[in-house]
Protein backbone atom coordinates (compact mmCIF):
# COMPACT_ATOMS: atom_id res chain seq x y z
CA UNK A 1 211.52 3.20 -34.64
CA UNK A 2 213.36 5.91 -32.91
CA UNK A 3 212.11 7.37 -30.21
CA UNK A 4 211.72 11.02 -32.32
CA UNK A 5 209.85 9.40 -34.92
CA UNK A 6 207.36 7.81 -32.18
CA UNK A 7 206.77 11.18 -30.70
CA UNK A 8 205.65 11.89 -34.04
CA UNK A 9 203.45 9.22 -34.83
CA UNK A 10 202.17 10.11 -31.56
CA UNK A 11 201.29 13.84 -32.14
CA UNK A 12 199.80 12.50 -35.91
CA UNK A 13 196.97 10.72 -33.28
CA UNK A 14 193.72 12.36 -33.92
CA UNK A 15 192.65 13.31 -30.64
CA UNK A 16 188.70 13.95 -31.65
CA UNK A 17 189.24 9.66 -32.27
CA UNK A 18 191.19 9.42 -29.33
CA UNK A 19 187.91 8.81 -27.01
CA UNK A 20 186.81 5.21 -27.31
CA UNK A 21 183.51 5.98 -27.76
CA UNK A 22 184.14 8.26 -30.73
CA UNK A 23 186.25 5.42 -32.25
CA UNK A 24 183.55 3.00 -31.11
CA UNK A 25 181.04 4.70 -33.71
CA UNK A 26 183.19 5.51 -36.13
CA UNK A 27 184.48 2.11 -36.25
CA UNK A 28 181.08 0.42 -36.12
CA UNK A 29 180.03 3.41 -39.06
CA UNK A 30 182.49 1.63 -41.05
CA UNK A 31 180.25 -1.70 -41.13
CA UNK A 32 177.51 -0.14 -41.71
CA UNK A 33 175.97 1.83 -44.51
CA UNK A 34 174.42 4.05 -41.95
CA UNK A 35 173.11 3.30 -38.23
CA UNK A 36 170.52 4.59 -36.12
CA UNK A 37 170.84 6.97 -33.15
CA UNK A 38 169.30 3.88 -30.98
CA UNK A 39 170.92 1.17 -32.51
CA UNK A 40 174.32 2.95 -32.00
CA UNK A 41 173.46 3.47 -28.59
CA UNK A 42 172.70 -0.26 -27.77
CA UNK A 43 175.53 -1.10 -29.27
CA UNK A 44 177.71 0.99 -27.74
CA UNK A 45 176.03 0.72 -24.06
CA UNK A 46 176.35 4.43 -23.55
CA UNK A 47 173.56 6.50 -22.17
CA UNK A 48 171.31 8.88 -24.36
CA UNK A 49 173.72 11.87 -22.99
CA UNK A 50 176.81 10.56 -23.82
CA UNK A 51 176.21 8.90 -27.05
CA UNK A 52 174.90 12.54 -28.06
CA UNK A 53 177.57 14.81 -26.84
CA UNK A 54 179.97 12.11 -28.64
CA UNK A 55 177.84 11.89 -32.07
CA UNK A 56 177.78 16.07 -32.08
CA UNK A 57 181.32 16.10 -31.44
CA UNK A 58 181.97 13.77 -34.30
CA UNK A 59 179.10 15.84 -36.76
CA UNK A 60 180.99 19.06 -36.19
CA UNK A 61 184.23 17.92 -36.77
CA UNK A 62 182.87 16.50 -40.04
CA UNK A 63 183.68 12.74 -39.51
CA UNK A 64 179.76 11.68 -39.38
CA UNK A 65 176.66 12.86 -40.90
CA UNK A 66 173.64 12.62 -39.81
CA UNK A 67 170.13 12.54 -41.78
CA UNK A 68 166.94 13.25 -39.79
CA UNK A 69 163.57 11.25 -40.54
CA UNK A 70 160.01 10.78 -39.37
CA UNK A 71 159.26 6.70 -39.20
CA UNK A 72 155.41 6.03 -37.32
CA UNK A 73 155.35 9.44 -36.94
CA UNK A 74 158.63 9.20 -34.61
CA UNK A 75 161.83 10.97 -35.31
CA UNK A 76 164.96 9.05 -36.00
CA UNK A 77 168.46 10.24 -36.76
CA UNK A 78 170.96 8.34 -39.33
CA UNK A 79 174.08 8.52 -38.73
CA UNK A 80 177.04 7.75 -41.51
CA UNK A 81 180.40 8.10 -41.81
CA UNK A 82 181.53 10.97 -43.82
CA UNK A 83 184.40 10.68 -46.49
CA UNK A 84 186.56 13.12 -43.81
CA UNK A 85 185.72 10.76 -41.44
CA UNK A 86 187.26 7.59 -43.09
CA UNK A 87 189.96 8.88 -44.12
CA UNK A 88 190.69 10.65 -40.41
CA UNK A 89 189.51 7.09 -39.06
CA UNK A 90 192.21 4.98 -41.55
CA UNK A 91 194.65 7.40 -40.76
CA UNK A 92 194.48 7.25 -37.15
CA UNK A 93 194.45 3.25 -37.30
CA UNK A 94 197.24 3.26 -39.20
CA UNK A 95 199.49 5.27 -36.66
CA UNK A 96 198.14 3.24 -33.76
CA UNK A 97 199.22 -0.03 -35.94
CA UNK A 98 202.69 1.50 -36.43
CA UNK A 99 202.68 2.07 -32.41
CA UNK A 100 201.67 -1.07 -32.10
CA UNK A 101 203.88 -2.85 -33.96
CA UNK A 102 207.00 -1.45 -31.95
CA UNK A 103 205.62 -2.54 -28.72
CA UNK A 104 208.08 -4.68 -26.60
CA UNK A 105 210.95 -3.61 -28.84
CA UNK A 106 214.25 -2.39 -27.86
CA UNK A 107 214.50 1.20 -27.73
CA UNK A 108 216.74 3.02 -29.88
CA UNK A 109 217.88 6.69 -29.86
């Protein structure tokens, strides 16, 4: 891979998936039919704060949706992965593969 073409993979990144946190849930969304605002956040180890700011990033960017519910009388959010969202997320896997894969190669102009 030239080094032109790996500037462009690079600039193909998505940079919303860029944070590990918001590739984190989207990765873990893929497992999952759907996963709850707490279980996400254990899983994850991130505080209530961050977890939050990271989920609304993801909702309005349209790469998770999220279904609000009453269970014991307690609300609980559902989060999924939204069609936009898997294809953003298999799209930005498969550039970081393709980086990947040139790693520790020889350069070439």
């Amino acid at each position: 891979m030239g080094i032109g073409l790996m500037k462009r993979e690079i600039a193909d990144l998505d940079s919303v998936l860029e944070h590990r946190v918001r590739l984190a849930i989207c990765v873990l969304l893929t497992r999952y039919d759907r996963l709850s605002f707490s279980r996400l956040r254990d899983l994850t180890d991130e505080t209530d704060g961050s977890l939050g700011a990271n989920l609304r990033k993801l909702e309005d960017e349209g790469l998770v949706k999220v279904e609000k519910k009453f269970v014991d009388r307690k609300p609980v959010s559902w989060y999924a992965l939204a069609p936009g969202g898997r294809k953003a997320l298999k799209a930005h896997l498969d550039v970081l593969a393709r980086l990947i894969s040139q790693a520790g190669k020889p350069a070439r102009e």
